[in-house]
Protein backbone atom coordinates (compact mmCIF):
# COMPACT_ATOMS: atom_id res chain seq x y z
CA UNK A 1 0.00 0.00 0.00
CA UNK A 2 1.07 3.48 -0.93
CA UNK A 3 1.98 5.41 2.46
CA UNK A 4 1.42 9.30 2.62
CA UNK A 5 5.19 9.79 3.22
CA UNK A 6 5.63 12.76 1.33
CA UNK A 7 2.91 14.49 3.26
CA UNK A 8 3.53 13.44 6.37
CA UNK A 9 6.74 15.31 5.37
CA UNK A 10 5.24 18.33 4.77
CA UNK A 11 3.00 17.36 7.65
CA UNK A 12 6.17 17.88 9.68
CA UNK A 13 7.61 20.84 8.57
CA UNK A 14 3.96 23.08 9.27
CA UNK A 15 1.95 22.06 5.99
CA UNK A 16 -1.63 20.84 6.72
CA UNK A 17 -3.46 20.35 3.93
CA UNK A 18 -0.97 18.92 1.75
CA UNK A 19 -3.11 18.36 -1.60
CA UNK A 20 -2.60 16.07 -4.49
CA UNK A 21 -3.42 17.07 -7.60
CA UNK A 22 -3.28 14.75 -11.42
CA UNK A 23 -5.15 15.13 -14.43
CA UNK A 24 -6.78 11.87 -16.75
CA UNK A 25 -7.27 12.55 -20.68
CA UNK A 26 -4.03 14.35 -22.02
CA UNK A 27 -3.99 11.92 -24.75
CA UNK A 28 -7.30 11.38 -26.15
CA UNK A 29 -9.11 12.55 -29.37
CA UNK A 30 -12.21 13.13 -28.08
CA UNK A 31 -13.83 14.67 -24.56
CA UNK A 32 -12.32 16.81 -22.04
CA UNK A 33 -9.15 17.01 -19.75
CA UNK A 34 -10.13 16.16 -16.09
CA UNK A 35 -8.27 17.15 -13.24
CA UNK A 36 -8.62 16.34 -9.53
CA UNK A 37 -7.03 18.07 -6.47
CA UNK A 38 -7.36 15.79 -2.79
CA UNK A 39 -6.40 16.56 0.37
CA UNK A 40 -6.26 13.22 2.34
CA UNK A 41 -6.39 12.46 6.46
CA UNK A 42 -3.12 10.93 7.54
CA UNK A 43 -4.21 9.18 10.46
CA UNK A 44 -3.22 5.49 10.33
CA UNK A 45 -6.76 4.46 10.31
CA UNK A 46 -7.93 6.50 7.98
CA UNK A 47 -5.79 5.49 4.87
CA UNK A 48 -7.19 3.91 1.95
CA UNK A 49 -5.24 0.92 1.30
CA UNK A 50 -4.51 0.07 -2.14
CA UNK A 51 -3.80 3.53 -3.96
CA UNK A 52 -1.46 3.62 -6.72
CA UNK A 53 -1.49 5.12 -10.31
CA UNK A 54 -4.82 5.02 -11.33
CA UNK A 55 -3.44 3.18 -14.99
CA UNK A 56 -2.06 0.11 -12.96
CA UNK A 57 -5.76 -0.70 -11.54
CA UNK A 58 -8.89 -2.16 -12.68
CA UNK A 59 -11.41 -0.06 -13.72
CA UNK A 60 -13.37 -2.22 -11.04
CA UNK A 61 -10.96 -1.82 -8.01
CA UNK A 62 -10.85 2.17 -9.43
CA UNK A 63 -14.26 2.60 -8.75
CA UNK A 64 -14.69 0.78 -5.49
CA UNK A 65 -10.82 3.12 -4.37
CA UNK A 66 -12.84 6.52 -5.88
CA UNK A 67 -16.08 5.75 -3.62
CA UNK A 68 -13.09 5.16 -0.21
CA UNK A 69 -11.36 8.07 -1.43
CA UNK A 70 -14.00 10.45 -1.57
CA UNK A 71 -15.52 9.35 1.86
CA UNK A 72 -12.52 9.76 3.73
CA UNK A 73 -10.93 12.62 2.21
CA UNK A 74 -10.65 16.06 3.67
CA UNK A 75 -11.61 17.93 0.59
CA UNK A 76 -11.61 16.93 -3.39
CA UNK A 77 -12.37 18.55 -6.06
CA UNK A 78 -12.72 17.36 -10.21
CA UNK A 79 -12.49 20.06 -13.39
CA UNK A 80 -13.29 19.17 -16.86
CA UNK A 81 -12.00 21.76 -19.24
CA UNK A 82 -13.18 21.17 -22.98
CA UNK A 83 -12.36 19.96 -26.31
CA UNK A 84 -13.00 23.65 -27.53
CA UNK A 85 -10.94 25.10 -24.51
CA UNK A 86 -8.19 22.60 -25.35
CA UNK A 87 -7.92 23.59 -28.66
CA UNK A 88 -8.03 26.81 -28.44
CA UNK A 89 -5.00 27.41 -25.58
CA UNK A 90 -3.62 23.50 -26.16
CA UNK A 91 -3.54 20.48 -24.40
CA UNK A 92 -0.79 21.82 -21.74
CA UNK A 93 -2.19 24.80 -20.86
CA UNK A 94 -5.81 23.18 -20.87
CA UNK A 95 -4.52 20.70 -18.09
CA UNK A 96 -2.88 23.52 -16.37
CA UNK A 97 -5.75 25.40 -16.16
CA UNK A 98 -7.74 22.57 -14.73
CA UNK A 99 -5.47 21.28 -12.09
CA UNK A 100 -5.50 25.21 -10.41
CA UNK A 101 -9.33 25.57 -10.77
CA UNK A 102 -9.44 22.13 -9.22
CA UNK A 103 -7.01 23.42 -6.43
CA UNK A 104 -9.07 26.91 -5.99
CA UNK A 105 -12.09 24.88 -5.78
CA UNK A 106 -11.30 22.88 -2.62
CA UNK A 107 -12.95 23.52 0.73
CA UNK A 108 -9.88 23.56 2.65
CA UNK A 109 -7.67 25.89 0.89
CA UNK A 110 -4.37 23.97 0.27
CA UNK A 111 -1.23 25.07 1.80
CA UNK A 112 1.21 22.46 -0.41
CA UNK A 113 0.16 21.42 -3.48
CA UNK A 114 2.25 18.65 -4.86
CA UNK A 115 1.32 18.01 -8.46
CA UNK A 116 2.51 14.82 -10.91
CA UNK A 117 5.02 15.19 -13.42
CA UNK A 118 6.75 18.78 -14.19
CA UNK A 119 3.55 20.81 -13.91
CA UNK A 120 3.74 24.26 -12.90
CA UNK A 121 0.28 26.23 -11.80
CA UNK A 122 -0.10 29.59 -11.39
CA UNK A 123 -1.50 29.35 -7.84
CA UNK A 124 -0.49 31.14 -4.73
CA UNK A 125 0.27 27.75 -2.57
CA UNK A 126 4.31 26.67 -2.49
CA UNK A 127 4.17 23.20 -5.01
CA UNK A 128 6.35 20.72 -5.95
CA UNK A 129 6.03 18.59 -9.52
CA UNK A 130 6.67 14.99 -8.74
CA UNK A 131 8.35 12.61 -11.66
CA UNK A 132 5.68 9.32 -11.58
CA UNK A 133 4.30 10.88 -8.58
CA UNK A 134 0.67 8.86 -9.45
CA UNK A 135 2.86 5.96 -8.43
CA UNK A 136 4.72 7.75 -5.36
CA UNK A 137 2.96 10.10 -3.65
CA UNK A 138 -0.28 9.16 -1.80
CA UNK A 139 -2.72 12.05 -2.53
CA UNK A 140 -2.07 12.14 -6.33
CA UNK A 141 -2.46 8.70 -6.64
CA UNK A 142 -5.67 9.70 -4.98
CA UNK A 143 -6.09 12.18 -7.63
CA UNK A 144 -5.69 10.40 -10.31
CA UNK A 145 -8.20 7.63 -9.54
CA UNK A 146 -10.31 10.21 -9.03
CA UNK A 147 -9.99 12.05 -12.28
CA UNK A 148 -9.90 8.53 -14.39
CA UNK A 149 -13.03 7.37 -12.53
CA UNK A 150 -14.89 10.61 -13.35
CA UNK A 151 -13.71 10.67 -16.75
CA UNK A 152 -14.29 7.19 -17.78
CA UNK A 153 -18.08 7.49 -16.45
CA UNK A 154 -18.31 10.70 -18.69
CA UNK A 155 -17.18 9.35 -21.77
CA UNK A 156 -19.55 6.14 -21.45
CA UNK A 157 -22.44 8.58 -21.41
CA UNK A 158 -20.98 10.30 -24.36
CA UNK A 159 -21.02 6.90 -26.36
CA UNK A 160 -24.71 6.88 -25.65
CA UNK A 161 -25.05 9.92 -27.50
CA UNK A 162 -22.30 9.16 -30.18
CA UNK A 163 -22.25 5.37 -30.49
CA UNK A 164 -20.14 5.41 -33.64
CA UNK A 165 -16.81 5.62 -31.60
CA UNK A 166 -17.04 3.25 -28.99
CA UNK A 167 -16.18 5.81 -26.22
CA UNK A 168 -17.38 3.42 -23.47
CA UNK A 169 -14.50 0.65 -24.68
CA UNK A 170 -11.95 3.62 -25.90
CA UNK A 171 -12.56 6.58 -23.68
CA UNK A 172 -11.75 8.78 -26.74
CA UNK A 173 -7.93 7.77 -27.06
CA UNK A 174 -6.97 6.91 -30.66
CA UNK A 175 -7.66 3.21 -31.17
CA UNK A 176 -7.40 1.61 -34.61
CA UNK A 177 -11.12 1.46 -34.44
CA UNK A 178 -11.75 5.19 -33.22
CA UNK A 179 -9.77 6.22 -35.91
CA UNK A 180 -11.44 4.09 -38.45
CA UNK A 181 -15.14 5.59 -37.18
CA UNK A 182 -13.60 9.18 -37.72
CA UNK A 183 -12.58 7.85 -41.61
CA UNK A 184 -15.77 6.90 -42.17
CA UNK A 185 -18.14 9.08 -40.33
CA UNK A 186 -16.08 12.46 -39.69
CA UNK A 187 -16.15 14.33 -35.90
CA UNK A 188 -18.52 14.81 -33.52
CA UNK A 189 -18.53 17.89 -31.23
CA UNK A 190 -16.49 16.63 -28.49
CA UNK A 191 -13.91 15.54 -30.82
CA UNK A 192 -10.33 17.53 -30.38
CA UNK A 193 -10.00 19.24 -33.84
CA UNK A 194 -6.35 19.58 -32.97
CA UNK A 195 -6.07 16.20 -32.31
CA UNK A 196 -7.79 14.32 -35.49
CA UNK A 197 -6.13 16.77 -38.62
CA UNK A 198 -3.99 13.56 -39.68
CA UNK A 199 -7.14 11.81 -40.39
CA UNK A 200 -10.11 13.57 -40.63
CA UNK A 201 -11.60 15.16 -44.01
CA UNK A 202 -14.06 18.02 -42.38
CA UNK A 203 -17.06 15.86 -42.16
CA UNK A 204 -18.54 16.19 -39.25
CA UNK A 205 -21.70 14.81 -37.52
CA UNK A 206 -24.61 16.67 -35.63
């Protein structure tokens, strides 16, 4: 089981609300970015056992983490930010975006934000970008189950409304088969223009 070591760190140097913050859906052609900020409880008994990157897990054990997660945590908050948002300031910026609304939007205001890869937000917190930190550090692990959770439920309903993509198998990353429904069919509107030029020929489907 991942341990909070890192916050229990900061725990120890004055920070109290250490928050984790990750994003789900960088990659994708279709649907938003999501991004989740967590601040968990450190107590012993209070730890959800069994977080990790939310990529090594079942979408099953996921869900049933996501449920623990939010019931125990401090405060959480999820952002989506758009296709049309992403392509209009990119994909970076886009995630950036997210993961400081989803930090303003916590109840307890965050006094250490500790965020995974080499992101930098334009907060007013001290943060630290973690290398793998999904797979290191406790509360973004948190995040990102909770981000991948939210975003996998959305893009299920989205395949109700656009079944030609298989969304709810694909979760709008490029399969072989996503990309053969844009060939044949064109976009929809949660499609990433950005993202589909290569293979798309300005059809697109109401």
């Amino acid at each position: 089981m991942q341990e909070p070591t890192y916050e229990r760190e900061y725990a120890a140097r004055g920070f109290h609300a250490v928050a984790g913050v990750d994003e789900a859906g960088r990659g994708p052609l279709a649907g938003p970015v999501v991004c989740a900020a967590v601040i968990m409880p450190l107590e012993d008994d209070l730890l959800v056992a069994g977080v990790d990157d939310s990529k090594k897990l079942s979408a099953k054990k996921r869900e049933k983490l996501a449920e623990e997660i939010k019931r125990v945590a401090r405060a959480y908050a999820i952002v989506e930010i758009d296709e049309g948002t992403i392509d209009e300031i990119n994909i970076l910026q886009a995630t950036r975006l997210g993961m400081k609304r989803a930090v303003e939007s916590l109840g307890v205001p965050a006094d250490m934000v500790l965020t995974d890869g080499t992101m930098t937000l334009d907060i007013e917190a001290p943060q630290r970008s973690i290398i793998k930190g999904d797979a290191l550090v406790y509360s973004i692990g948190a995040a990102s189950i909770l981000a991948k959770v939210y975003r996998d439920a959305l893009m299920k309903q989205c395949a109700l409304e656009f079944p030609a993509y298989g969304f709810e198998r694909n979760a709008g990353y490029g399969t072989e088969a996503h990309i053969r429904a844009i060939r044949e069919v064109g976009i929809c509107r949660i499609h990433r223009r950005t993202f589909v030029k290569k293979f798309w020929d300005g059809r697109e489907r109401t």
